[in-house]
Protein backbone atom coordinates (compact mmCIF):
# COMPACT_ATOMS: atom_id res chain seq x y z
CA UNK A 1 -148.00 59.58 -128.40
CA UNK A 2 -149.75 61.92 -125.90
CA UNK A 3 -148.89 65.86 -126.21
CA UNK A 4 -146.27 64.93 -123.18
CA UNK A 5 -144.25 62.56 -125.87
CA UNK A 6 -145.24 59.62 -123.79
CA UNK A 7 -145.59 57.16 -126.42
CA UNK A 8 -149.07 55.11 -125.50
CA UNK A 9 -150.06 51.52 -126.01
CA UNK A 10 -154.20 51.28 -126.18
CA UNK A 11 -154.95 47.23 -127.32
CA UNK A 12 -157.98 48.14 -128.45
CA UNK A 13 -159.09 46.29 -130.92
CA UNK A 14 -158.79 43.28 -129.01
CA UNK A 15 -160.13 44.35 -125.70
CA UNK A 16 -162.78 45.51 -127.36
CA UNK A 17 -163.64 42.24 -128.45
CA UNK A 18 -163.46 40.44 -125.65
CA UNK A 19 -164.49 43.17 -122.65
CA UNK A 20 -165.79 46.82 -124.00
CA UNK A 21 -165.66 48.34 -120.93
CA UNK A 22 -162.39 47.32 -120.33
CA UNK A 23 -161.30 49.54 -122.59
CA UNK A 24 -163.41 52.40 -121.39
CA UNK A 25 -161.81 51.86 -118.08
CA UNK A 26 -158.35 51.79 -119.25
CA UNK A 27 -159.38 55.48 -121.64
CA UNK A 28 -160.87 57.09 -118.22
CA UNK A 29 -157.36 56.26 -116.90
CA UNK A 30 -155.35 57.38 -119.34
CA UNK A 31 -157.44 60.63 -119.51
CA UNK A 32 -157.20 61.32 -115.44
CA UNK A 33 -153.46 60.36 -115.69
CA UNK A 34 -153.49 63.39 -118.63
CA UNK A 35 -152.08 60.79 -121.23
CA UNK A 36 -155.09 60.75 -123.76
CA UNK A 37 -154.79 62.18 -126.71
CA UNK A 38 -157.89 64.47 -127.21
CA UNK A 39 -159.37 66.08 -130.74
CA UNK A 40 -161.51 68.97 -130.51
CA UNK A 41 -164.51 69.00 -132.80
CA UNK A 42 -166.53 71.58 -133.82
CA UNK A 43 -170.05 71.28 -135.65
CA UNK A 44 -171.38 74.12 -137.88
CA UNK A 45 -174.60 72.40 -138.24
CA UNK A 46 -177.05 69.73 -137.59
CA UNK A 47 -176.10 66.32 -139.07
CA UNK A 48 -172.95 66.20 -140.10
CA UNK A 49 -171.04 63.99 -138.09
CA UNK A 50 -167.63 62.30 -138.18
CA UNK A 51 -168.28 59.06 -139.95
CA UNK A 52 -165.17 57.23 -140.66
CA UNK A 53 -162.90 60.08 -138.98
CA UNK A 54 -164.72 58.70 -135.98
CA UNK A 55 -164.34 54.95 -136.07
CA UNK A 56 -160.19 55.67 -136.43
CA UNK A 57 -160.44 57.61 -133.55
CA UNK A 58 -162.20 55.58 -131.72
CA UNK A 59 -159.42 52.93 -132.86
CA UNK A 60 -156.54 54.46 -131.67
CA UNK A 61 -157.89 55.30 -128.14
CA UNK A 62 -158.72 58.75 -128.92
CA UNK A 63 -160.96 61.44 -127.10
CA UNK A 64 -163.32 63.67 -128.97
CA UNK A 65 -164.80 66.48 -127.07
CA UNK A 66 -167.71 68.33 -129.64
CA UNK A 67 -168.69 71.69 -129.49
CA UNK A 68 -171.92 72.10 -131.18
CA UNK A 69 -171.86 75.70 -132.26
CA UNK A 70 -174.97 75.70 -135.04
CA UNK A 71 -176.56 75.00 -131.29
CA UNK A 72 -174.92 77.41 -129.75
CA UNK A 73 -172.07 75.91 -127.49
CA UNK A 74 -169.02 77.92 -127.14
CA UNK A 75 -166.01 77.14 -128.03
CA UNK A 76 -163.30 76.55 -125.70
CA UNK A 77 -161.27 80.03 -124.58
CA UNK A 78 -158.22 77.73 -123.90
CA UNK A 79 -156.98 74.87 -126.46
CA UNK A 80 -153.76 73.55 -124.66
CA UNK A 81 -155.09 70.62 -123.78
CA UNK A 82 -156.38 69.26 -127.24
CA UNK A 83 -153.87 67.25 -129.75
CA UNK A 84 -156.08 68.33 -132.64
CA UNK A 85 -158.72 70.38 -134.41
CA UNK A 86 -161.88 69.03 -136.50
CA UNK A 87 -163.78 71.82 -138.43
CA UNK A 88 -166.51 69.93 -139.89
CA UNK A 89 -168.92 71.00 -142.94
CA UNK A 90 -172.17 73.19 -142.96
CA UNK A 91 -174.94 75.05 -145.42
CA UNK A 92 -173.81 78.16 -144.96
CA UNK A 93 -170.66 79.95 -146.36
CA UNK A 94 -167.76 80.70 -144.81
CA UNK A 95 -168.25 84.47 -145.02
CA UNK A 96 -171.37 83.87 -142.72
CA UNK A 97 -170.69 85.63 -139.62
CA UNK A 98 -174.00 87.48 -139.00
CA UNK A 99 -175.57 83.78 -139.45
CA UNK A 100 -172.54 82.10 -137.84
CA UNK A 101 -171.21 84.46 -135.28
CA UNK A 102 -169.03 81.99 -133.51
CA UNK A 103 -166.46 81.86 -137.04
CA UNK A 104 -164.18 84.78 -135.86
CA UNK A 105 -163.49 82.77 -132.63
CA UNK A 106 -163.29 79.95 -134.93
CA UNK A 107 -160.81 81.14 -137.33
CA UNK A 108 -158.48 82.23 -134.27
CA UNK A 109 -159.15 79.02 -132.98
CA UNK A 110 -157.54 77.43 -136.36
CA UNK A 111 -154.92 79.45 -136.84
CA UNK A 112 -153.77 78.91 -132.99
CA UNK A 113 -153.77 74.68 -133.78
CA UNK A 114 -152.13 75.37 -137.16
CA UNK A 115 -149.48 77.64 -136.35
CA UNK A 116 -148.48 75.68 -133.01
CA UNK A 117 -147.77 72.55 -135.29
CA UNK A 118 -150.64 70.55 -133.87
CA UNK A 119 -152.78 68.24 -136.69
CA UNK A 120 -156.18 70.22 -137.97
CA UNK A 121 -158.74 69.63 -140.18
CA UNK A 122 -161.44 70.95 -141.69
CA UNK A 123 -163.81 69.71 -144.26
CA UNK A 124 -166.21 71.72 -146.66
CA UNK A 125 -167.16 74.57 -144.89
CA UNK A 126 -164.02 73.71 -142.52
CA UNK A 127 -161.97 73.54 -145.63
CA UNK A 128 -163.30 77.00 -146.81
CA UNK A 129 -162.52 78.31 -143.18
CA UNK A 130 -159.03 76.94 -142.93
CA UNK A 131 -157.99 79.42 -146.16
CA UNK A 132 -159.99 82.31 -144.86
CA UNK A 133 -158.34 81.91 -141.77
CA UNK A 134 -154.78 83.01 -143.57
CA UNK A 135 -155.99 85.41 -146.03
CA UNK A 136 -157.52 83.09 -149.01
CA UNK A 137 -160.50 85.03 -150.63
CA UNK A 138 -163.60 83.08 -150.22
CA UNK A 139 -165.68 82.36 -153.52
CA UNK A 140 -169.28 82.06 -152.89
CA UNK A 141 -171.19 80.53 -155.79
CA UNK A 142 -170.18 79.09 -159.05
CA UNK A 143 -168.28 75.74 -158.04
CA UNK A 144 -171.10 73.03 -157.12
CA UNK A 145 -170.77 69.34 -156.62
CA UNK A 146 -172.55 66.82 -155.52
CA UNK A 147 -172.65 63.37 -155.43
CA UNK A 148 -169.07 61.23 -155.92
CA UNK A 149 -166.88 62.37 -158.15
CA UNK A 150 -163.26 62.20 -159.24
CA UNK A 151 -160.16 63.95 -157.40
CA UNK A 152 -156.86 64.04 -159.19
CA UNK A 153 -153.74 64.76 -157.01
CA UNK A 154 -151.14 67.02 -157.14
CA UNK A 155 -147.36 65.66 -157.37
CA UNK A 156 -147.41 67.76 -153.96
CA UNK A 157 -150.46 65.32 -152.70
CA UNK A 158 -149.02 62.05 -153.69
CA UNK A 159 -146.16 62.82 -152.01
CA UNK A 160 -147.49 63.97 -148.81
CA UNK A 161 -148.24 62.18 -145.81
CA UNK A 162 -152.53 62.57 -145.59
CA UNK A 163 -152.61 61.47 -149.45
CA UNK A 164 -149.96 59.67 -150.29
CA UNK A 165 -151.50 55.97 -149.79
CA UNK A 166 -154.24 56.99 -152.19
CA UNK A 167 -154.08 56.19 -156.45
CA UNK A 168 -153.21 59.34 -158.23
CA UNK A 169 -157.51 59.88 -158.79
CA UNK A 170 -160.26 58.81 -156.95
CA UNK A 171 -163.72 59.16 -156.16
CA UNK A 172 -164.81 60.77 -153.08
CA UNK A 173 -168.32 62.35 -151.98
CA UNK A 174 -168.40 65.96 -153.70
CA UNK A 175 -171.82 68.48 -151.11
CA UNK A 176 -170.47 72.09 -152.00
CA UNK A 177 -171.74 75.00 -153.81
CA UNK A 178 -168.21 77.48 -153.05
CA UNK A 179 -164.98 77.14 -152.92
CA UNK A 180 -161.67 79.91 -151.97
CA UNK A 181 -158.83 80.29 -153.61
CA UNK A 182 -155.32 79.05 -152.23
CA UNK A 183 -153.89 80.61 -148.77
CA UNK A 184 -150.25 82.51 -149.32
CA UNK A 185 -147.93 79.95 -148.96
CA UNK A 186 -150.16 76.75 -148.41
CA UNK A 187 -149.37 73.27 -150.54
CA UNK A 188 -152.02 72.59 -152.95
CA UNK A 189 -152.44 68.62 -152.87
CA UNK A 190 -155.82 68.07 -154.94
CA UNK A 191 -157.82 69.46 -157.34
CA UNK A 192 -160.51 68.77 -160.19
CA UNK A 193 -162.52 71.19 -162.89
CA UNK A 194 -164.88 72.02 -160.92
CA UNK A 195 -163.08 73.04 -157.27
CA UNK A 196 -159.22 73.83 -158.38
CA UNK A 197 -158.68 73.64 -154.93
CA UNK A 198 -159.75 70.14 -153.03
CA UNK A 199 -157.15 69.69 -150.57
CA UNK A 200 -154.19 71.92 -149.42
CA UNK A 201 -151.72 72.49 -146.38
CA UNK A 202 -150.67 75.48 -144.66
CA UNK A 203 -147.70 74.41 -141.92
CA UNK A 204 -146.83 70.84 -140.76
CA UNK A 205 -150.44 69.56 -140.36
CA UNK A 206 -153.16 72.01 -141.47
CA UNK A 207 -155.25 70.66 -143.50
CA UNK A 208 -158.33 71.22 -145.86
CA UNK A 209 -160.23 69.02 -148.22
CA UNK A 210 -163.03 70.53 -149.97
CA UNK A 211 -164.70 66.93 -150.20
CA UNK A 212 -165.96 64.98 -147.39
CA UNK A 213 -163.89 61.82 -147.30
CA UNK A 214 -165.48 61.21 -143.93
CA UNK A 215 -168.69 60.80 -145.74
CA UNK A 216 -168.89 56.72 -146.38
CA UNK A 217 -171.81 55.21 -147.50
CA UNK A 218 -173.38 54.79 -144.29
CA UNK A 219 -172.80 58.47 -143.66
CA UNK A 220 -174.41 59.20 -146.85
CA UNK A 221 -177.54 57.48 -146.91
CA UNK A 222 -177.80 59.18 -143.50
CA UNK A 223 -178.05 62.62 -144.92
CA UNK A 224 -180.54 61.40 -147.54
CA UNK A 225 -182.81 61.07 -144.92
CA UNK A 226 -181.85 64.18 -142.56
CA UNK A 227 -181.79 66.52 -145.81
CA UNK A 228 -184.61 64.54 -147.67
CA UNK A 229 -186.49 67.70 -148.20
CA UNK A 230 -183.28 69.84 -149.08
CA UNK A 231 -182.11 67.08 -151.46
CA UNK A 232 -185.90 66.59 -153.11
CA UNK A 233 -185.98 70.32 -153.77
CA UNK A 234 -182.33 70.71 -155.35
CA UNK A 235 -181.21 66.99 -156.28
CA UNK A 236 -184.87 65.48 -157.32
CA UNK A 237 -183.24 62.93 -159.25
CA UNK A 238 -180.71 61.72 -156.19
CA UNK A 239 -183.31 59.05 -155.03
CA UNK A 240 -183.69 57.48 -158.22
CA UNK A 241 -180.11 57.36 -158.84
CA UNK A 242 -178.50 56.72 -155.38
CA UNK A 243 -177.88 53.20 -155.11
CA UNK A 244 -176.44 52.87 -158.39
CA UNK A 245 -173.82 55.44 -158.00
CA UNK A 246 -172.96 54.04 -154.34
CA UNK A 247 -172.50 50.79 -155.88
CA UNK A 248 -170.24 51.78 -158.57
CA UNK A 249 -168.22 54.25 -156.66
CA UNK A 250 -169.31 54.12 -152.99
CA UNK A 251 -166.16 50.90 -152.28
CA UNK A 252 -163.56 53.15 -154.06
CA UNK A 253 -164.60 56.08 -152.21
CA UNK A 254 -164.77 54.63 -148.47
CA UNK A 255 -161.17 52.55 -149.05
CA UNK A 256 -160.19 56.82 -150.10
CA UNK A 257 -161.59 58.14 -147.48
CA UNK A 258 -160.89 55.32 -144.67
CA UNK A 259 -157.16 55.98 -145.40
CA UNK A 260 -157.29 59.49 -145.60
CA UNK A 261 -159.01 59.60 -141.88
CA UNK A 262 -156.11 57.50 -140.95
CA UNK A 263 -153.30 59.51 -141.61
CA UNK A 264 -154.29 62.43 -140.28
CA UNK A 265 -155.11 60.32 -137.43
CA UNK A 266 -151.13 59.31 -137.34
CA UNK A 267 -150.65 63.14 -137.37
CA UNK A 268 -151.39 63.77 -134.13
């Protein structure tokens, strides 16, 4: 369904099969005719990427415009156009806006998808912006994760529509050093002992997950490389144990995250 309520039929799967670029030609139509959905993504820094959120939008016909703002790209004064918001993760915090100055914008940004019903996300550092956006108190330090590890859901996540397909814990790829504490009135839908607060909702489809489900294993041994020196200075012992951990939890974790990116997919 576009943002007109023109319910849209994109058979990609199988064009794409048989002809790509009849499927690009059918998207550059449906975009001209102003009946593609779009998703506005914006990048806090260099190499982090989509990863599975990608492939499902890429699926379902989708257009992703990215605004690289760790480059300095603005973001876009007007929004009307866009059926949802990614806010992806980053090394800084989300109090950062001497180092960051494009947050404010940012946050208004968020709060403008969120509060006219239209699906958002953000992830990490997006997560951490969503709840300073409305109010939450930012908590720099003193809850650090790395690596996969477990995520237990609340009653309020199993019953909700971005979680509910997943078992009541799973494993899911942990990068964070902060975390924030719950926005006035948003749904807590996730949690573990280290980050109370992994996932929460403020409105019909604002979202934030503290862990980066988009992260598969692909993703992931992507960043060992990009971050090699950041990881061998912090993590030394992440090379050596790697592909054992991606083995044992790294199927688990992208069937999580594959179904997560999904959903909110089905949000917009």
């Amino acid at each position: 369904m576009n943002g007109n309520g023109v319910m849209l039929s994109l058979p990609h799967a199988r064009c794409h099969s048989e002809n790509p670029l009849a499927v690009q030609d059918v998207r550059l139509a449906l975009a001209q005719a102003g009946f593609l959905m779009r998703v506005l993504v914006v990048e806090n820094f260099e190499n982090t990427g989509l990863g599975q959120i990608a492939a499902v939008l890429d699926e379902r016909g989708v257009g992703v415009d990215t605004v690289r703002a760790h480059l300095g790209e603005a973001l876009p004064a007007a929004t009307d156009g866009y059926d949802g918001l990614v806010v992806l993760g980053g090394g800084q915090n989300a109090l950062d806006d001497a180092g960051s100055p494009w947050f404010p914008h940012l946050l208004a940004t968020m709060r403008g998808f969120v509060d006219s019903g239209r699906a958002t996300l953000g992830v990490c550092l997006g997560s951490q912006l969503l709840a300073r956006a409305y109010g939450a108190d930012n908590l720099v330090g003193g809850a650090s994760e790395f690596g996969w590890q477990s995520v237990t859901l609340t009653e309020e996540g199993a019953a909700d529509p971005l979680l509910s397909a997943l078992p009541e814990s799973f494993p899911i790829f942990q990068w964070h050093d902060d975390t924030f504490t719950l926005p006035r009135g948003a749904v807590r839908l996730a949690g573990n002992l280290a980050a109370h607060n992994q996932a929460f909702r403020v409105g019909r489809a604002g979202y934030g997950t503290q862990f980066h489900f988009e992260a598969d294993r692909r993703l992931v041994r992507e960043w060992n490389g990009a971050f090699a020196e950041w990881l061998a200075q912090r993590q030394p012992d992440w090379a050596g144990r790697h592909e054992a951990e991606a083995a044992r939890h790294g199927p688990a974790a992208d069937a999580a995250g594959r179904a997560i990116a999904s959903a909110w997919a089905a949000l917009l």
